[in-house]
N, C-alpha and C. Protein backbone atom coordinates (compact mmCIF):
# COMPACT_ATOMS: atom_id res chain seq x y z
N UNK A 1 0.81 -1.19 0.00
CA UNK A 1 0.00 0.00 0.00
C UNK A 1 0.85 1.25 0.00
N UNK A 2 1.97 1.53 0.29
CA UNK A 2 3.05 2.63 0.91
C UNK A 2 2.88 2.71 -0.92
N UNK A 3 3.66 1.75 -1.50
CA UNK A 3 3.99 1.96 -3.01
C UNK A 3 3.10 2.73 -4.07
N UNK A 4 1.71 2.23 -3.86
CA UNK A 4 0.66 2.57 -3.89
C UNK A 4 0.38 4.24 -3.45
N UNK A 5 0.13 4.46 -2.52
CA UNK A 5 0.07 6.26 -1.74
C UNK A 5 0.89 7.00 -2.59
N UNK A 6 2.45 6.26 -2.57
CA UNK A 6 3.36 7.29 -3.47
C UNK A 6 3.32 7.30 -4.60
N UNK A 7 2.64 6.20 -5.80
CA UNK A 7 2.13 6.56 -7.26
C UNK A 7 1.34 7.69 -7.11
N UNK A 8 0.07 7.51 -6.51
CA UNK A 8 -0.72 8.43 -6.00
C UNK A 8 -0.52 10.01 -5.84
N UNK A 9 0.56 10.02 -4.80
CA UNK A 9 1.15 11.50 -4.95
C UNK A 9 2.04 11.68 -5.95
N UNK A 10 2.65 10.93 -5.74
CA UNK A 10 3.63 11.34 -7.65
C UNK A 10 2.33 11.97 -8.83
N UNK A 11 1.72 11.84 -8.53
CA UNK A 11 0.56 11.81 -9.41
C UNK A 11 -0.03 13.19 -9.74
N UNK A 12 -0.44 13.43 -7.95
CA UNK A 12 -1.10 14.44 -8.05
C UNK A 12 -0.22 15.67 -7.68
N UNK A 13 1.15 15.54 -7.38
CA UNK A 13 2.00 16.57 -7.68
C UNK A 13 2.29 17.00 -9.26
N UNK A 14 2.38 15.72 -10.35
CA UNK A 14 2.55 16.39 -11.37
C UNK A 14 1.63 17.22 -12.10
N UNK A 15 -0.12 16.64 -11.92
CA UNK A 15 -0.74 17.03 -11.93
C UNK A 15 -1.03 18.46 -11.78
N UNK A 16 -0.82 18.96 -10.35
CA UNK A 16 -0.36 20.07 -10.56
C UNK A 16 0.20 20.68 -10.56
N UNK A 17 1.98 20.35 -10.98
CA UNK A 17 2.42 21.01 -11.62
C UNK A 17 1.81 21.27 -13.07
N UNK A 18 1.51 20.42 -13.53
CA UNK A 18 0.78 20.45 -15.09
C UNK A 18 0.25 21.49 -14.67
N UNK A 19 -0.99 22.13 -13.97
CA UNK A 19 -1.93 23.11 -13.94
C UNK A 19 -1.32 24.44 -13.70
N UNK A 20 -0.33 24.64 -12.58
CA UNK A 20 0.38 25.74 -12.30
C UNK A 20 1.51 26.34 -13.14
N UNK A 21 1.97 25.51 -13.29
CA UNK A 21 2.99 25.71 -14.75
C UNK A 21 3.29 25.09 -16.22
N UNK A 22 1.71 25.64 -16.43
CA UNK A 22 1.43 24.69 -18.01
C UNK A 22 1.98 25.96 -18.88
N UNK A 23 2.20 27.28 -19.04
CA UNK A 23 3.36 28.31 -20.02
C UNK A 23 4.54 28.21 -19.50
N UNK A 24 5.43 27.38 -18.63
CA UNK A 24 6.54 26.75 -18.72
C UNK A 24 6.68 25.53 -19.26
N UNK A 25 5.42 24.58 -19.37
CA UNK A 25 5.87 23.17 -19.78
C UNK A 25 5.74 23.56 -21.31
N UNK A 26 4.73 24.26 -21.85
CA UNK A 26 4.47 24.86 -22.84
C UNK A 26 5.68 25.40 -23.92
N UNK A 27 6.23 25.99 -23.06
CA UNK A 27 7.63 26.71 -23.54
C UNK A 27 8.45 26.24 -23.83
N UNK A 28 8.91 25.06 -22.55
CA UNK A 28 10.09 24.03 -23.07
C UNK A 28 9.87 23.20 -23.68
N UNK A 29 8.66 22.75 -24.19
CA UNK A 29 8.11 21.64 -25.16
C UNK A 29 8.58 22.33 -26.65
N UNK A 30 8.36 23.81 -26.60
CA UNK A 30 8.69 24.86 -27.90
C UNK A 30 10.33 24.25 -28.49
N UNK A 31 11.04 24.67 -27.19
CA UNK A 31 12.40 25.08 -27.08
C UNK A 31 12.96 23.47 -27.58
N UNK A 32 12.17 22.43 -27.20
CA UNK A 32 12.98 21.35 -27.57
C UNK A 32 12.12 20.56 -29.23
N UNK A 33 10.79 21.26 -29.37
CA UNK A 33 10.53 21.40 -30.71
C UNK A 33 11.80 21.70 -31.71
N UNK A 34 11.90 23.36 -31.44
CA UNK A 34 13.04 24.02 -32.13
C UNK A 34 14.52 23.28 -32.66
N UNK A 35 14.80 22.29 -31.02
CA UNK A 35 16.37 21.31 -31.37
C UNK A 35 15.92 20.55 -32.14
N UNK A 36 14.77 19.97 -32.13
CA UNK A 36 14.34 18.88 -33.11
C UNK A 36 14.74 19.47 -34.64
N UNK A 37 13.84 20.66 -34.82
CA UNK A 37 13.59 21.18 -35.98
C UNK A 37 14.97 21.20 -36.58
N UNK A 38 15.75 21.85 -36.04
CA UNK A 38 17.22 21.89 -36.24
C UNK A 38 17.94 20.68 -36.82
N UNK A 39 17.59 19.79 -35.61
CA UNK A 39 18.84 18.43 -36.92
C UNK A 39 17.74 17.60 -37.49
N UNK A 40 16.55 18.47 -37.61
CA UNK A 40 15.87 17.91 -39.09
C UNK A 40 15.30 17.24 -38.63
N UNK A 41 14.46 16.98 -37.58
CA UNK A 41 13.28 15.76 -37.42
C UNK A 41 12.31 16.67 -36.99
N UNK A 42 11.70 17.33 -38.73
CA UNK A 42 10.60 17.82 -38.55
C UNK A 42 9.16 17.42 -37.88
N UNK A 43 9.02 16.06 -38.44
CA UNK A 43 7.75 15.30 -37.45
C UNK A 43 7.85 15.39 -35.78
N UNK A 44 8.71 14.97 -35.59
CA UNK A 44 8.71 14.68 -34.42
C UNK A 44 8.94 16.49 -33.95
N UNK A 45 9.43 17.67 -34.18
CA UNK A 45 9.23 18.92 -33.93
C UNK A 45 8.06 19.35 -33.71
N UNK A 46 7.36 18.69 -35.35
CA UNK A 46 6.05 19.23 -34.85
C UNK A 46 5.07 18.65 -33.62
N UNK A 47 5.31 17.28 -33.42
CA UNK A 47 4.41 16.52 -32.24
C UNK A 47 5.13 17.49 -30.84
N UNK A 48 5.98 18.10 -30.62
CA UNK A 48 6.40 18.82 -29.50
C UNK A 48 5.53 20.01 -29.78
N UNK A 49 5.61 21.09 -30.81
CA UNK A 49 4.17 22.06 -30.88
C UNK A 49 3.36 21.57 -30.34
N UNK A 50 2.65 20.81 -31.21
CA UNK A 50 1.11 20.32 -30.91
C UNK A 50 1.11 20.36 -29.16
N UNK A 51 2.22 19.40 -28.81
CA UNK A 51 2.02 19.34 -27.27
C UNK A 51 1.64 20.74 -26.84
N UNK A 52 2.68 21.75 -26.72
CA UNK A 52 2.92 22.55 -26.27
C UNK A 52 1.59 23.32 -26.33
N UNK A 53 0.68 23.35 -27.67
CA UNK A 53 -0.53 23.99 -27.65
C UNK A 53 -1.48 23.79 -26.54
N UNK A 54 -1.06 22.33 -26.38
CA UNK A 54 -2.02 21.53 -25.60
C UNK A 54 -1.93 21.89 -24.59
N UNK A 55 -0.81 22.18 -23.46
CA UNK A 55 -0.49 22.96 -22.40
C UNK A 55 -0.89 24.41 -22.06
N UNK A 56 -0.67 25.17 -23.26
CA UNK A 56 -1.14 26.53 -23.48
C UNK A 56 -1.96 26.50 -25.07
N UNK A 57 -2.80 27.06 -24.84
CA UNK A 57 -3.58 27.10 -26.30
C UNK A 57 -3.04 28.84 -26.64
N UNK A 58 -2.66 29.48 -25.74
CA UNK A 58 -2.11 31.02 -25.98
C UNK A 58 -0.64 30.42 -26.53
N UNK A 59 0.58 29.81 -26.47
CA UNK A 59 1.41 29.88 -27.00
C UNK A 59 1.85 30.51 -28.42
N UNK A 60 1.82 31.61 -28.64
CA UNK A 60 1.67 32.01 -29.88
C UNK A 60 3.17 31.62 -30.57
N UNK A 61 4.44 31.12 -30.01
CA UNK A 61 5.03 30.57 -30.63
C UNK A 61 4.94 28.88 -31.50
N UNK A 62 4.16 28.75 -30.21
CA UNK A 62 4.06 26.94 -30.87
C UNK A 62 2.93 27.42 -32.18
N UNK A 63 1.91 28.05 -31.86
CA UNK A 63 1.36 28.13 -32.73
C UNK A 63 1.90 28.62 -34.25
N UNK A 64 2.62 29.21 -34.16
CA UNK A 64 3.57 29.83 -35.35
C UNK A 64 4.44 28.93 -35.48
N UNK A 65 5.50 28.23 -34.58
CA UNK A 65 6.03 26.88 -35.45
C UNK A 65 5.19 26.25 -36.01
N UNK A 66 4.16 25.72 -35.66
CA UNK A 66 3.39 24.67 -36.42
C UNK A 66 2.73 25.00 -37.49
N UNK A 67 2.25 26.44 -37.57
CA UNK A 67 1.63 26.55 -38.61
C UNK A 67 2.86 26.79 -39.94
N UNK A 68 4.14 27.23 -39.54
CA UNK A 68 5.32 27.35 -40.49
C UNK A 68 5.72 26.26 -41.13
N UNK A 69 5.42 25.33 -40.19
CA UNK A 69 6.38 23.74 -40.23
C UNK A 69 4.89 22.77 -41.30
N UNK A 70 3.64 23.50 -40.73
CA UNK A 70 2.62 22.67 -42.33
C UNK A 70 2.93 23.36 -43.56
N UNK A 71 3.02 24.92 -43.51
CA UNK A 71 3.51 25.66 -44.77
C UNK A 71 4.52 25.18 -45.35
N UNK A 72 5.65 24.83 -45.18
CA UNK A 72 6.99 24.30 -45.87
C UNK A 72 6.70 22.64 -45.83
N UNK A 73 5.80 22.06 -45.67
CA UNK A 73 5.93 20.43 -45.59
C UNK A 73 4.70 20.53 -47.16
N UNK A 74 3.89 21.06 -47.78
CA UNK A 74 3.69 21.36 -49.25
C UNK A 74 2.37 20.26 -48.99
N UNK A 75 2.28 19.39 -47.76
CA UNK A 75 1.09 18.45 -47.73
C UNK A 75 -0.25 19.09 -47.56
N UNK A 76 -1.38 18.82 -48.34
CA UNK A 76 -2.58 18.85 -47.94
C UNK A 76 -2.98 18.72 -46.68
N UNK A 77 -3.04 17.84 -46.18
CA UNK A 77 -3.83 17.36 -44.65
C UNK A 77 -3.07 18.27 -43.84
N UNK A 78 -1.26 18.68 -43.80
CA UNK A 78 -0.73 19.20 -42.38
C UNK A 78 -1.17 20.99 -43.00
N UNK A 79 -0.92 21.30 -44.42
CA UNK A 79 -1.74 22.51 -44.66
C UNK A 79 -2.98 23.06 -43.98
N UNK A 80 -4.17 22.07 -44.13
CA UNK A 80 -5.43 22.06 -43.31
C UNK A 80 -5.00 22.20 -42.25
N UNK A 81 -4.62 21.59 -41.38
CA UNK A 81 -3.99 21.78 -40.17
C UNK A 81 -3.99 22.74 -39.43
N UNK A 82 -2.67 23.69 -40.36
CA UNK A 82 -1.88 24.39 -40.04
C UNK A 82 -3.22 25.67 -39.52
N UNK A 83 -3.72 25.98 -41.03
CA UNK A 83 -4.90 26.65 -40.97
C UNK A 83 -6.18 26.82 -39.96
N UNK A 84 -6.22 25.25 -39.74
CA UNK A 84 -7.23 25.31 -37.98
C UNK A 84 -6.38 25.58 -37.06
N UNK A 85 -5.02 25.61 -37.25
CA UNK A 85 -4.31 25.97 -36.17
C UNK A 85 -4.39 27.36 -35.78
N UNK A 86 -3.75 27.94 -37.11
CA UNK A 86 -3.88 29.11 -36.90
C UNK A 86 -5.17 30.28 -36.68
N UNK A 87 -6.11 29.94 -37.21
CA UNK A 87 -7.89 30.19 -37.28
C UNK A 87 -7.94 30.62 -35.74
N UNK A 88 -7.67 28.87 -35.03
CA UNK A 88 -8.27 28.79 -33.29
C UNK A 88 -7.20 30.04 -32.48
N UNK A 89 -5.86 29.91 -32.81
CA UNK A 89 -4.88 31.04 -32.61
C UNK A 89 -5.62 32.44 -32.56
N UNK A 90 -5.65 32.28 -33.77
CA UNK A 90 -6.12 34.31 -34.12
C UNK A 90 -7.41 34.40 -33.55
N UNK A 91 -8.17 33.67 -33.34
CA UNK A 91 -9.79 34.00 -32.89
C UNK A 91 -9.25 35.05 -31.47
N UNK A 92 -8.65 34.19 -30.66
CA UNK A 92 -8.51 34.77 -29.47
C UNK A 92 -7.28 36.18 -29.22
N UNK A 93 -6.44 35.84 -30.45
CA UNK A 93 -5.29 36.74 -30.86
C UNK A 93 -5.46 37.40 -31.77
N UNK A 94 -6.48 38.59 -32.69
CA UNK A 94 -6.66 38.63 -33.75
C UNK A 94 -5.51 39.40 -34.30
N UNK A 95 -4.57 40.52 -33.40
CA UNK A 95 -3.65 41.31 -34.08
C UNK A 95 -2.19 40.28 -34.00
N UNK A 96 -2.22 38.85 -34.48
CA UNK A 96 -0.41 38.31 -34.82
C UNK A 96 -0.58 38.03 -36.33
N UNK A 97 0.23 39.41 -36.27
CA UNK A 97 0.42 39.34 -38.19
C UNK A 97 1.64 38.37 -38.62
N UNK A 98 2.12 38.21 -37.52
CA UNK A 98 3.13 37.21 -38.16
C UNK A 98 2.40 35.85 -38.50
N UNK A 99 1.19 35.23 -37.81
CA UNK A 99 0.89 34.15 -37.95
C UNK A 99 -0.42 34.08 -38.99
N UNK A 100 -0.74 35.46 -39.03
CA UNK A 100 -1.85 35.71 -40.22
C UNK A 100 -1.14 35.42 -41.50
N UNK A 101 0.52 35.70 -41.83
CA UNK A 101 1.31 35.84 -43.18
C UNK A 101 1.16 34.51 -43.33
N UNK A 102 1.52 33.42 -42.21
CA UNK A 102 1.70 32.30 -42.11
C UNK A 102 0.27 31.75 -42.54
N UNK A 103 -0.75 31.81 -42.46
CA UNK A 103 -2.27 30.98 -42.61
C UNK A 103 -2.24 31.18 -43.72
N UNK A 104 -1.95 32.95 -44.33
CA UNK A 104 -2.24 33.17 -45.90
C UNK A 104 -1.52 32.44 -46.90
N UNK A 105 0.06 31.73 -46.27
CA UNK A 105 0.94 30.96 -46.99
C UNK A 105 0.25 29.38 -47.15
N UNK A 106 -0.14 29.42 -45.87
CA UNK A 106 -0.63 27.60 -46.32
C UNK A 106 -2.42 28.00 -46.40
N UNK A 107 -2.81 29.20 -46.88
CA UNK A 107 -4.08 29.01 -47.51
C UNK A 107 -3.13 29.07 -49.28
N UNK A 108 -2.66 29.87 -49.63
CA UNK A 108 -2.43 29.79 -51.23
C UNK A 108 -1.76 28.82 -51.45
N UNK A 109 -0.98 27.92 -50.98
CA UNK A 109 -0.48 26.51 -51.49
C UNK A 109 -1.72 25.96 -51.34
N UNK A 110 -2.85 25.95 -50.37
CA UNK A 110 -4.02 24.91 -50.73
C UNK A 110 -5.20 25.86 -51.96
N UNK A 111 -4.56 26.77 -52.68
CA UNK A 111 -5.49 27.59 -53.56
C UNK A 111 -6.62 28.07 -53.16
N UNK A 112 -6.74 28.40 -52.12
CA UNK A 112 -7.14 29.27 -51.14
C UNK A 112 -7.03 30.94 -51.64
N UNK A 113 -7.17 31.25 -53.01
CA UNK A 113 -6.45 32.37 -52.95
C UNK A 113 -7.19 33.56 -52.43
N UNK A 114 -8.81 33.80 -52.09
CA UNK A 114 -9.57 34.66 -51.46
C UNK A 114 -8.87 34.71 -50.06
N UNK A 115 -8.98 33.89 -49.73
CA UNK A 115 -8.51 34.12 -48.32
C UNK A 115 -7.39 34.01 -47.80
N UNK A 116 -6.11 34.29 -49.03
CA UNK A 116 -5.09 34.23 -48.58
C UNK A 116 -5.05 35.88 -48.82
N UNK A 117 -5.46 35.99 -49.68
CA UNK A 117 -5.19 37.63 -50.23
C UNK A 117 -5.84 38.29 -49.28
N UNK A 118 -6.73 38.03 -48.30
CA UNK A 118 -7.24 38.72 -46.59
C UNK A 118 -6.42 38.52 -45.82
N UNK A 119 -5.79 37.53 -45.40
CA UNK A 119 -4.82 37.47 -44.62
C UNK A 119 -3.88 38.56 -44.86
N UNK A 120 -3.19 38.18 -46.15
CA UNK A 120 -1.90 39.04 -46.60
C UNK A 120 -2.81 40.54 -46.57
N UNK A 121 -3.30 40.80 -46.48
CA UNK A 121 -4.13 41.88 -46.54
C UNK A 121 -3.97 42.55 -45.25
N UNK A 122 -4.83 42.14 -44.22
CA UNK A 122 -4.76 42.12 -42.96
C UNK A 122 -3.31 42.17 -42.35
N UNK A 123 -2.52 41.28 -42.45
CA UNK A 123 -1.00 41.40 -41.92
C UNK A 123 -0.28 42.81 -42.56
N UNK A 124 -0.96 42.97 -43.87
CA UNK A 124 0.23 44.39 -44.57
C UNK A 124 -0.52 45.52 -43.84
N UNK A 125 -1.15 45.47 -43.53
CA UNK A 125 -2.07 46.98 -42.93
C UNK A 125 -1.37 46.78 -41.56
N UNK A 126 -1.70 45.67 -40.64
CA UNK A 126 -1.15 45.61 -39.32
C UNK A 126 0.80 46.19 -38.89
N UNK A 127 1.21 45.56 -40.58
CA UNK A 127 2.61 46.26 -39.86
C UNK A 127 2.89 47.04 -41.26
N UNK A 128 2.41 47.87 -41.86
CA UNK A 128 2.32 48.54 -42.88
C UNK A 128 3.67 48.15 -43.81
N UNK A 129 3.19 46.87 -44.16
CA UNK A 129 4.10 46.48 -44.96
C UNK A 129 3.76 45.71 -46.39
N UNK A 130 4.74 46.10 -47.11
CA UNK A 130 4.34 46.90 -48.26
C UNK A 130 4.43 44.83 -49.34
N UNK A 131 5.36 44.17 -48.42
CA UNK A 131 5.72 43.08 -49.50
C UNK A 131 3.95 41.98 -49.09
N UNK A 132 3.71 42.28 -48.25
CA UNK A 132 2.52 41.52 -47.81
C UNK A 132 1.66 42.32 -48.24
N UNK A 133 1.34 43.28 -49.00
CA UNK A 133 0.31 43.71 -49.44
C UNK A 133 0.76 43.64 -51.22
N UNK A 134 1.64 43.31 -51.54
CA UNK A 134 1.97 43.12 -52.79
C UNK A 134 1.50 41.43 -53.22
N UNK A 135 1.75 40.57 -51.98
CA UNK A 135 1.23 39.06 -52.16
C UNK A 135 -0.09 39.28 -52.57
N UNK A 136 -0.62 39.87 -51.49
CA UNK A 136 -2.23 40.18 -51.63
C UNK A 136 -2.61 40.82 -53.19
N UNK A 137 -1.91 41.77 -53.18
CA UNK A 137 -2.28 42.12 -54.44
C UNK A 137 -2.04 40.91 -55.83
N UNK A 138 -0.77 40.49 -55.45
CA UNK A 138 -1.32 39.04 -56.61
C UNK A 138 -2.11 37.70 -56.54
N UNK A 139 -2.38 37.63 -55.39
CA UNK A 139 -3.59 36.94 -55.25
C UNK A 139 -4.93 37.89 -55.76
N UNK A 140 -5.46 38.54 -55.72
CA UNK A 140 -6.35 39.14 -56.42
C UNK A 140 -6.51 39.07 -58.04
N UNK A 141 -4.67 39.11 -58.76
CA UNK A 141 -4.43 39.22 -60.16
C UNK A 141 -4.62 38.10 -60.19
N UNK A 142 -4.37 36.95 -59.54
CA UNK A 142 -4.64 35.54 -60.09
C UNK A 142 -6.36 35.10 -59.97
N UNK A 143 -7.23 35.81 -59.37
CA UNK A 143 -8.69 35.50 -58.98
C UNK A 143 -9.12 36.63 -60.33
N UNK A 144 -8.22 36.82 -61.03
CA UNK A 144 -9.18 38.27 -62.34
C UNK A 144 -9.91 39.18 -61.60
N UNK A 145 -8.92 39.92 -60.50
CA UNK A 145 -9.99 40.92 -59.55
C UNK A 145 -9.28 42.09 -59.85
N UNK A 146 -8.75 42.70 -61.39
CA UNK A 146 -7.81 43.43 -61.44
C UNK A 146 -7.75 44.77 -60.88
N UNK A 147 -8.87 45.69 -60.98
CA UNK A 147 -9.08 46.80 -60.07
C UNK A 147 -8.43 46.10 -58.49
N UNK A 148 -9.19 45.43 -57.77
CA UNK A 148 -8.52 45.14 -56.26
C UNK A 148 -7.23 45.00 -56.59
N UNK A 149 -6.56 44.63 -57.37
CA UNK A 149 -5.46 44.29 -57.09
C UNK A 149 -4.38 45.42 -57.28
N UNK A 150 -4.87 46.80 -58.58
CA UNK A 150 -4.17 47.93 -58.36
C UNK A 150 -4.65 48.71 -57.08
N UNK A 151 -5.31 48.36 -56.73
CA UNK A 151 -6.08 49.34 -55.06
C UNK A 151 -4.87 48.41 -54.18
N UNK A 152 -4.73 47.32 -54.18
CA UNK A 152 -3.27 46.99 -53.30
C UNK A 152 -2.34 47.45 -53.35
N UNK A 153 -1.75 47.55 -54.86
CA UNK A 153 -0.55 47.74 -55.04
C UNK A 153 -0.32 49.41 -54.91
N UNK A 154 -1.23 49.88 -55.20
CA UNK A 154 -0.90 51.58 -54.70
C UNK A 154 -1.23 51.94 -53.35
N UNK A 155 -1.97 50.30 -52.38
CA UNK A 155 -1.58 50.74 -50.85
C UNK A 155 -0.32 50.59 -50.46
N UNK A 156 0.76 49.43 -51.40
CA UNK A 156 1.44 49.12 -50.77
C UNK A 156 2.67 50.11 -51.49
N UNK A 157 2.54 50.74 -51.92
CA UNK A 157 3.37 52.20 -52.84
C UNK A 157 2.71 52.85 -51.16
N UNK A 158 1.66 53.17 -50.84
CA UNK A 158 1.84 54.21 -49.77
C UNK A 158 2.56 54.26 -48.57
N UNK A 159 2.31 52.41 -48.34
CA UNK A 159 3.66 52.18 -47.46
C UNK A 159 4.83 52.55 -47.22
N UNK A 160 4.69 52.52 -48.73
CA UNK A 160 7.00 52.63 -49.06
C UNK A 160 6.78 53.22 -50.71
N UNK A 161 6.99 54.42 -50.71
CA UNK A 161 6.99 54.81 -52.09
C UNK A 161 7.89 54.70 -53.07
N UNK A 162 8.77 54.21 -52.48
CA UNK A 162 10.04 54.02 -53.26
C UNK A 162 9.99 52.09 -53.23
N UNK A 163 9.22 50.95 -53.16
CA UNK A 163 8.83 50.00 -53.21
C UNK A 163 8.80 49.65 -54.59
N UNK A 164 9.62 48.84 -55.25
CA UNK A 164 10.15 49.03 -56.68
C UNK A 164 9.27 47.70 -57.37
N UNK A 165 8.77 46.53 -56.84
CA UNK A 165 8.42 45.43 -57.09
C UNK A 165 6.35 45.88 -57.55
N UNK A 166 5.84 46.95 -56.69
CA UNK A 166 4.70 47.42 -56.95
C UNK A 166 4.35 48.56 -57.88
N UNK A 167 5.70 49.20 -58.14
CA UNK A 167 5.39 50.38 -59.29
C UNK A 167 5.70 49.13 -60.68
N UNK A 168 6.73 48.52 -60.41
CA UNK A 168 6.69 47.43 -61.75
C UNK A 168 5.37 46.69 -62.06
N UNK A 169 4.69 46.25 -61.63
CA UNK A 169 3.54 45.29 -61.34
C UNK A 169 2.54 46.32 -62.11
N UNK A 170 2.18 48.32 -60.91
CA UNK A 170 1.18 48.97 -61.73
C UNK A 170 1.02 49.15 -63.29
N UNK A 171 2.43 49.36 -63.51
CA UNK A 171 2.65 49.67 -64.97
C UNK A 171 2.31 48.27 -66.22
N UNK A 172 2.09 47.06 -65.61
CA UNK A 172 1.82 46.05 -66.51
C UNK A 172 0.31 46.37 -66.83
């Protein structure tokens, strides 16, 4: 029975530790994601995210590895993914433009292009930047939305007027 009591408390100490310091377990689940990522055992990187979400659903880093790590893996299913990942993320976070660039990347590899060109949309206004509103703007040229898409490209000239990639683009 002694053996027994002390599973028991082993138990319910980790327990709550789990509860009290779930944005530290959260964190180092990130941090040893990251070593993974590094000598290349992307899968197994990403099953450390996922954890880490699971600990904190605020982690806005895990959430941004994972949604980076479906964007560069070119798959359908971890694309989808990435996208509910990031969706459940931003609901509660709506201003991380870094992870909005990221949804709009693995929405246009899944041809997604309406709603990648909002994203990229949304992220170029948030940090008035001019190359994320130029994506946007060719997502629009590829949907035949050509007016929207010069209304981008001369937002993203207001950004940065000297932005050489969007005065080339108006003039086509």
């Amino acid at each position: 029975m002694n053996g027994y009591r002390r599973a028991v408390l082993i138990a319910a100490a980790l327990s709550a530790s789990a509860v009290v310091l779930h944005a530290q377990l959260s964190s180092a689940l990130v941090t040893r994601g990251d070593a993974l990522a590094y000598w290349g055992s992307t899968p197994r990187a990403r099953l450390m995210y996922e954890r880490a979400l699971w600990f904190d659903r605020d982690n806005g880093t895990a959430a941004d590895r994972l949604v980076f790590a479906a964007m560069m893996s070119h798959e359908a299913t971890l694309l989808r993914e990435g996208v509910d990942v990031a969706t459940d993320y931003l609901s509660r976070h709506p201003n991380d433009s870094a992870l909005r660039m990221d949804r709009a990347l693995c929405e246009q590899r899944l041809g997604r292009l309406a709603a990648a060109a909002r994203d990229f949309e949304g992220a170029a206004r948030a940090r008035r930047d001019p190359s994320a509103m130029m994506f946007a703007a060719l997502d629009e040229r590829r949907l035949s939305r050509i007016g929207r898409s010069r209304l981008l490209l001369k937002a993203a000239l207001a950004f940065d007027p000297s932005f050489a990639p969007a005065r080339v683009a108006l003039r086509r």
